[in-house]
Protein backbone atom coordinates (compact mmCIF):
# COMPACT_ATOMS: atom_id res chain seq x y z
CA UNK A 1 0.03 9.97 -19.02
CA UNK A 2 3.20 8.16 -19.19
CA UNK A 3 5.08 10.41 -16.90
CA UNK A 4 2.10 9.62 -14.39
CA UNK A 5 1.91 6.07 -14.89
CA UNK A 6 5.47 6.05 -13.84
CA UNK A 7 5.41 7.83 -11.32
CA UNK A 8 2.66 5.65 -9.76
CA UNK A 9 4.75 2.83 -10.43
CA UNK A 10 7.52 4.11 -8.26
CA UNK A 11 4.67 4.86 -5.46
CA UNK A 12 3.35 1.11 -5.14
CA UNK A 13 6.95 -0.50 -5.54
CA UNK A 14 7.82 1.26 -2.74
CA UNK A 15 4.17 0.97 -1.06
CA UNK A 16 4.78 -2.62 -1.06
CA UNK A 17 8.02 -3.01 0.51
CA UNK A 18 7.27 -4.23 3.74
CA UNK A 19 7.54 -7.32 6.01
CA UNK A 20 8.69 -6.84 9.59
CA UNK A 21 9.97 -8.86 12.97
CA UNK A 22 9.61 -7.49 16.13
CA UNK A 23 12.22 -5.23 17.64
CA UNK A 24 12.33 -3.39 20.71
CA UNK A 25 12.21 0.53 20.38
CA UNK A 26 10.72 3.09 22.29
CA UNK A 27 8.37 4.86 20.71
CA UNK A 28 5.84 7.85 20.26
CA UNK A 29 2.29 8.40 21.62
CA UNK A 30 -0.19 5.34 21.24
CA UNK A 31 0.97 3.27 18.73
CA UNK A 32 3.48 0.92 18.46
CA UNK A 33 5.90 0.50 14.87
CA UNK A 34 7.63 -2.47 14.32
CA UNK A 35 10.55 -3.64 11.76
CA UNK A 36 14.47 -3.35 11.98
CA UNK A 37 17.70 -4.00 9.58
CA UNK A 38 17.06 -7.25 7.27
CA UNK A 39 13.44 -7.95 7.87
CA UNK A 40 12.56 -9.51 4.16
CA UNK A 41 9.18 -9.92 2.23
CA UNK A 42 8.41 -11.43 -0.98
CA UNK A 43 4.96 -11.09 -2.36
CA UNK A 44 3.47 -13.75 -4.53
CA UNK A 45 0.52 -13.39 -7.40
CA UNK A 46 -2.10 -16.22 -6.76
CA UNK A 47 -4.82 -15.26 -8.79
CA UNK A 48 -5.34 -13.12 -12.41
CA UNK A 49 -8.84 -13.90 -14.48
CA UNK A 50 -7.95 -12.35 -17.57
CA UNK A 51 -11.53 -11.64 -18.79
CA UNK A 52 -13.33 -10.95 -15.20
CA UNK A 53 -10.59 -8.16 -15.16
CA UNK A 54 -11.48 -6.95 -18.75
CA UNK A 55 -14.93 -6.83 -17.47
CA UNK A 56 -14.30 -4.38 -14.64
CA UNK A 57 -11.58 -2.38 -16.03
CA UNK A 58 -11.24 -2.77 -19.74
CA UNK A 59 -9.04 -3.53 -22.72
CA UNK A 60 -6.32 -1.28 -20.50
CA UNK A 61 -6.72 -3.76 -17.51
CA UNK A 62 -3.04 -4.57 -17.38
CA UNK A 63 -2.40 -1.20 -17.27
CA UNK A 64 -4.50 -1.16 -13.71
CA UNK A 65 -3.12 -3.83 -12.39
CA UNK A 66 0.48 -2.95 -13.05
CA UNK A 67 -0.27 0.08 -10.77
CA UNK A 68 1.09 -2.29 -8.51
CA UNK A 69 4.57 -2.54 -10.54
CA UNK A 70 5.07 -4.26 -14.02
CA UNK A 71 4.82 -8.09 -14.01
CA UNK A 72 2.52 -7.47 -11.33
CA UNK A 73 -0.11 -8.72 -13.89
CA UNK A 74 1.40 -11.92 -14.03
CA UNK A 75 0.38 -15.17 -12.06
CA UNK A 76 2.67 -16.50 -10.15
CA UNK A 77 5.47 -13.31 -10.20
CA UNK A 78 7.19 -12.43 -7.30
CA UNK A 79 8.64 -9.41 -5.69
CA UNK A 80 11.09 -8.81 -2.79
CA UNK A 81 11.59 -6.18 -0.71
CA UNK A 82 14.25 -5.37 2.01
CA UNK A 83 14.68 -3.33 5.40
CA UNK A 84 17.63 -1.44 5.13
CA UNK A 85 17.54 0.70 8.71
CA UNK A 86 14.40 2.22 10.20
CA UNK A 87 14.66 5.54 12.02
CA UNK A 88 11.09 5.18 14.94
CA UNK A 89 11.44 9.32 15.89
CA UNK A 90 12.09 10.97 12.43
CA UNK A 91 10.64 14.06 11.39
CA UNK A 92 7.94 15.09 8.67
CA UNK A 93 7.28 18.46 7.88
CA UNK A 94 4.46 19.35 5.20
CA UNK A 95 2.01 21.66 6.27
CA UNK A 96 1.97 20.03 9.63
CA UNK A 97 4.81 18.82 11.48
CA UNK A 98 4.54 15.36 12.77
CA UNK A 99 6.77 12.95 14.47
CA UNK A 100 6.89 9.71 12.17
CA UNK A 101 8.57 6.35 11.76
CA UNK A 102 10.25 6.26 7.98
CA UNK A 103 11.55 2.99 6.51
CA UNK A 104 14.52 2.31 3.84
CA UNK A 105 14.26 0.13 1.87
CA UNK A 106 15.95 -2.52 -1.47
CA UNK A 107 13.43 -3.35 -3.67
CA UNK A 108 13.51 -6.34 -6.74
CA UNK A 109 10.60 -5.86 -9.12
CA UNK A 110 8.06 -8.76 -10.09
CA UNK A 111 9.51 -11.51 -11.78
CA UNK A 112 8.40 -15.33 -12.47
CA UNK A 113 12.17 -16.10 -12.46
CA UNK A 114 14.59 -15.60 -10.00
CA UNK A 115 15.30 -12.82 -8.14
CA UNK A 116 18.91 -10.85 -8.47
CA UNK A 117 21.86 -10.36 -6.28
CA UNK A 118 21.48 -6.89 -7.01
CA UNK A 119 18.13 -4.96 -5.96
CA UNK A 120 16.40 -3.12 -8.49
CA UNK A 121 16.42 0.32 -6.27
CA UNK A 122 18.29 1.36 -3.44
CA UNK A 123 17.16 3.34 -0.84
CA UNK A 124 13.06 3.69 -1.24
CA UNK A 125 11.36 6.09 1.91
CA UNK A 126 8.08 4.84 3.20
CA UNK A 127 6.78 7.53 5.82
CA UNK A 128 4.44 6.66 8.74
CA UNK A 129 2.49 8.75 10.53
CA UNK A 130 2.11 7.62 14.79
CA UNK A 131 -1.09 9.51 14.70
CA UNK A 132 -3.50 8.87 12.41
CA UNK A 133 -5.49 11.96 13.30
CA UNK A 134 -2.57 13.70 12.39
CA UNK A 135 -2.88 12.19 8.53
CA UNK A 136 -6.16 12.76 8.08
CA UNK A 137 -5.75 16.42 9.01
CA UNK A 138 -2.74 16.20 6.53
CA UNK A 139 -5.14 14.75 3.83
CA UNK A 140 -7.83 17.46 4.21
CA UNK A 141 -5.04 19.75 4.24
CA UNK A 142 -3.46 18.86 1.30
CA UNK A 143 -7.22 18.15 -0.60
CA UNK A 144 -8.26 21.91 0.12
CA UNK A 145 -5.25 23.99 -1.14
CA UNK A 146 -4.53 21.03 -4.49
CA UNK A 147 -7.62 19.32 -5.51
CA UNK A 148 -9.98 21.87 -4.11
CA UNK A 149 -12.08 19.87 -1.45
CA UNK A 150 -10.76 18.37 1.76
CA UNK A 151 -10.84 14.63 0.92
CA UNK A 152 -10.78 12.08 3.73
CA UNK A 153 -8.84 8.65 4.24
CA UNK A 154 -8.77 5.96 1.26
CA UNK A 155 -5.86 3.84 -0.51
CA UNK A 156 -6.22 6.62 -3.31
CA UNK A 157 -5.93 9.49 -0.89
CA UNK A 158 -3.45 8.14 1.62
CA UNK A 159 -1.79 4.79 -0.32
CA UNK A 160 1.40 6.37 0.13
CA UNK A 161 1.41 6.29 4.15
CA UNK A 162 -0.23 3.43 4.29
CA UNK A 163 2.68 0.83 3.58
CA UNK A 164 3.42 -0.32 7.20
CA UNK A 165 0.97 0.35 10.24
CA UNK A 166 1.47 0.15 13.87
CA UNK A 167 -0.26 -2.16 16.14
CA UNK A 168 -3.06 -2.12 17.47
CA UNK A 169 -3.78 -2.15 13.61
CA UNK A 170 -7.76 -2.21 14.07
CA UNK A 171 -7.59 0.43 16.60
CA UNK A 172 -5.30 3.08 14.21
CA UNK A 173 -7.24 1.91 10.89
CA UNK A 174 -10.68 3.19 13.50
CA UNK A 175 -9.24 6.37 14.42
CA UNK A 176 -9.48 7.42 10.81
CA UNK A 177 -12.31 9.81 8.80
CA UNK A 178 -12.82 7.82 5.67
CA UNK A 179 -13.84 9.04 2.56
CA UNK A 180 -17.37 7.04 1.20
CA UNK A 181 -17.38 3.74 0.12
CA UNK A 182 -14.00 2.97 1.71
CA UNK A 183 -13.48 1.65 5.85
CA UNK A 184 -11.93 -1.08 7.95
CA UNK A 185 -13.09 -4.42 9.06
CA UNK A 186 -10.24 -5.17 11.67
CA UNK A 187 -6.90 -5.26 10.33
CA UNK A 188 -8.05 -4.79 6.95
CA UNK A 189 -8.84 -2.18 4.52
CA UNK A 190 -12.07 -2.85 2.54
CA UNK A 191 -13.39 -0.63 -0.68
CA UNK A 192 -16.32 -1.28 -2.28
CA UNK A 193 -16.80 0.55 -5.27
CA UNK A 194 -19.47 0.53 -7.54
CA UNK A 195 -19.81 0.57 -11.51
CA UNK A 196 -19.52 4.01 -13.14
CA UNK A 197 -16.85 5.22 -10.12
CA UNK A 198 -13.29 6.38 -10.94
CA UNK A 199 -10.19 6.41 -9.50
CA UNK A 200 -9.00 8.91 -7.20
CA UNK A 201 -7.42 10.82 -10.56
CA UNK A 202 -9.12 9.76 -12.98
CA UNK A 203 -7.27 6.81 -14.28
CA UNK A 204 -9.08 4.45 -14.56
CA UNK A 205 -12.70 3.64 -14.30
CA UNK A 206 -14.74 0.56 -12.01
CA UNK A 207 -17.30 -0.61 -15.38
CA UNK A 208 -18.90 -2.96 -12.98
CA UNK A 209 -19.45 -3.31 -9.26
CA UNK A 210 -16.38 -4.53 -6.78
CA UNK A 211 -14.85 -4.92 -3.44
CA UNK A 212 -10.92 -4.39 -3.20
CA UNK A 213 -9.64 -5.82 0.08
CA UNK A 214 -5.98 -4.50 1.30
CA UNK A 215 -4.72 -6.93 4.95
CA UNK A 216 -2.15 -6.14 7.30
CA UNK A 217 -0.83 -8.36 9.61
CA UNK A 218 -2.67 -8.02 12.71
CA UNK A 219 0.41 -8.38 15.26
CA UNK A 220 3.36 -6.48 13.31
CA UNK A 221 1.21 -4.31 11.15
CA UNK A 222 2.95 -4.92 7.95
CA UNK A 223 1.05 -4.71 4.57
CA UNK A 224 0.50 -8.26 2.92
CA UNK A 225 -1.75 -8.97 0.38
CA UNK A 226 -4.24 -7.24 -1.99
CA UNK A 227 -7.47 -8.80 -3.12
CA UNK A 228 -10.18 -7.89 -5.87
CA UNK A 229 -13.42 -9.77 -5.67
CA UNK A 230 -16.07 -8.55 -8.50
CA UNK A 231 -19.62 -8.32 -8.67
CA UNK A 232 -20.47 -11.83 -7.67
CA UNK A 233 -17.37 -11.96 -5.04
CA UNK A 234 -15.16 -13.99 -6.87
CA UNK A 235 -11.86 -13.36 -6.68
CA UNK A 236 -10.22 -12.39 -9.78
CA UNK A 237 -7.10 -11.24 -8.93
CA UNK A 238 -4.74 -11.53 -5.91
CA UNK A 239 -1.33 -10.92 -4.51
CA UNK A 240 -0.17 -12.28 -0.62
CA UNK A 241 2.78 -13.06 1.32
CA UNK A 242 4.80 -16.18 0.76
CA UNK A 243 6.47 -17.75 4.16
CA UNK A 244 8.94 -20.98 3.41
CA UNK A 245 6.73 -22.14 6.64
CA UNK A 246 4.24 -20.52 9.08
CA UNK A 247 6.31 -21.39 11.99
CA UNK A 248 9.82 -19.47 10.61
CA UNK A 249 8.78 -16.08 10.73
CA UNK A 250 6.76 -15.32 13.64
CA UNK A 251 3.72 -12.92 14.08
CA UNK A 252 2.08 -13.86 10.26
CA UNK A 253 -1.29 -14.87 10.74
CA UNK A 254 -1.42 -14.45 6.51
CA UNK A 255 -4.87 -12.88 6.24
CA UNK A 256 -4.87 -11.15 2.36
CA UNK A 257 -5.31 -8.17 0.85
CA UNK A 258 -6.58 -7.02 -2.68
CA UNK A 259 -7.56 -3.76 -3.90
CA UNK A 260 -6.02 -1.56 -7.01
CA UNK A 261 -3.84 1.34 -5.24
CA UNK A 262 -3.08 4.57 -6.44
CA UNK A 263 -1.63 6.19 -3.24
CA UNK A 264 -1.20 9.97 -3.15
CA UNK A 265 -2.00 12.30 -5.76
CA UNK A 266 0.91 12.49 -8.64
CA UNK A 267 1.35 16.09 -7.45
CA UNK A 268 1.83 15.11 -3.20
CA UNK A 269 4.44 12.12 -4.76
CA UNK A 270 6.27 14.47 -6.62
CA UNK A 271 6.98 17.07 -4.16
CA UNK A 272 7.50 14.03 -1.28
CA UNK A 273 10.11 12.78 -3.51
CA UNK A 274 11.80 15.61 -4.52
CA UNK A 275 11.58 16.85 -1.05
CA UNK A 276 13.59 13.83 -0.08
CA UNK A 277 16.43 14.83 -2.49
């Protein structure tokens, strides 16, 4: 369980890692990726209800929330990510061989102080796929020959190609099959699960009836906020992108996000990392 939990850890730090500026780069089929050299992001916690949590996931709901990264439980903690290089016409080869935009990345962890001159890793992958036909296949794929049924599209399933989307983000958020209980509304990514469900692998547990809420930014496609709203849609805990001013980076329209992320499977992160070696 620990060896998981850490592993998950390393999936959402790097899940979270993005913020991008327009650049100008040809591209691959219908879709356009965005992001180049230096792009910064910092995430900020707004909102953490201590006992509304409790009620939904338990005693252990730090533990849930930290899925996220530690501190992430933490109002007010920040975390920083940024764009090393972005290579638009990579390769990714895993079952399937796809064309794919992959982003490195520095990463600082949450903190309430201030953030480091040094990052706390180096070098984080985030793969995206230009089709998103193409990932779904990949997800039944990989669900048939390792979890025994050919799962469709959610954070739980896909979370760890899901970091950065191309634009139009409504239009490649449509084009997927998503599992039940999990869609889009737009540029966002809306679950609502209801008391009794688990997580994708067995984690953790919903104990009462939700709606987790993940937002990209509708003309970049970058990922910026997570939301949790519970059975009587307050929000009880929340994470979105902080801007010095609206006007100084462009293209941030700052809807939010919310939801409690597990990405791939700890089997598919393993092998994507190692494979990366």
């Amino acid at each position: 369980m620990k060896k998981t939990k850490i592993i998950l850890l390393i999936l959402m730090s790097i899940s979270i890692a993005f913020s991008f500026v327009p650049t100008v780069t040809p591209q691959v089929g219908d879709y356009t990726f965005h992001g180049a050299a230096g792009n910064v992001k910092t995430l900020k916690v707004r909102t953490v209800n201590n006992a509304s949590l409790e009620d939904l996931f338990g005693s252990s709901w730090v533990d849930v929330i930290e899925i996220f990264g530690l501190g992430a439980a933490n109002v007010g903690a920040r975390k920083k990510s940024l764009v090393n290089s972005v290579n638009f016409s990579d390769e990714f080869t895993f079952f399937q061989t796809d064309i794919v935009t992959t982003y490195n990345t520095s990463n600082w962890n949450w903190t309430t102080g201030t953030f480091s001159a040094i990052p706390d890793s180096i070098g984080d992958i985030v793969t995206s796929f230009y089709d998103p036909t193409n990932l779904t296949s990949f997800v039944n794929t990989f669900g048939s020959l390792f979890w025994g049924a050919p799962y469709n599209i959610s954070m739980h399933t896909a979370g760890a190609f899901l970091a950065q989307l191309p634009t139009s983000v409504a239009q490649y958020l449509g084009a997927f099959v998503w599992e039940p209980k999990w869609g889009n509304i737009g540029n966002t990514v809306v679950h609502n699960a209801d008391a009794g469900d688990f997580s994708f692998d067995l984690t953790f547990q919903y104990l009462e009836n939700c709606t987790e809420t993940w937002t990209y930014d509708a003309t970049y496609g970058a990922w910026i906020g997570y939301k949790i709203q519970d059975n009587e849609t307050n929000t009880i805990y929340e994470f979105s992108i902080e801007l010095p001013t609206a006007a100084e980076i462009p293209g941030f329209e700052i809807p939010i996000l919310l939801g409690v992320s597990m990405g791939m499977s700890v089997i598919l992160i393993f092998v994507i990392m190692k494979k990366r070696k």
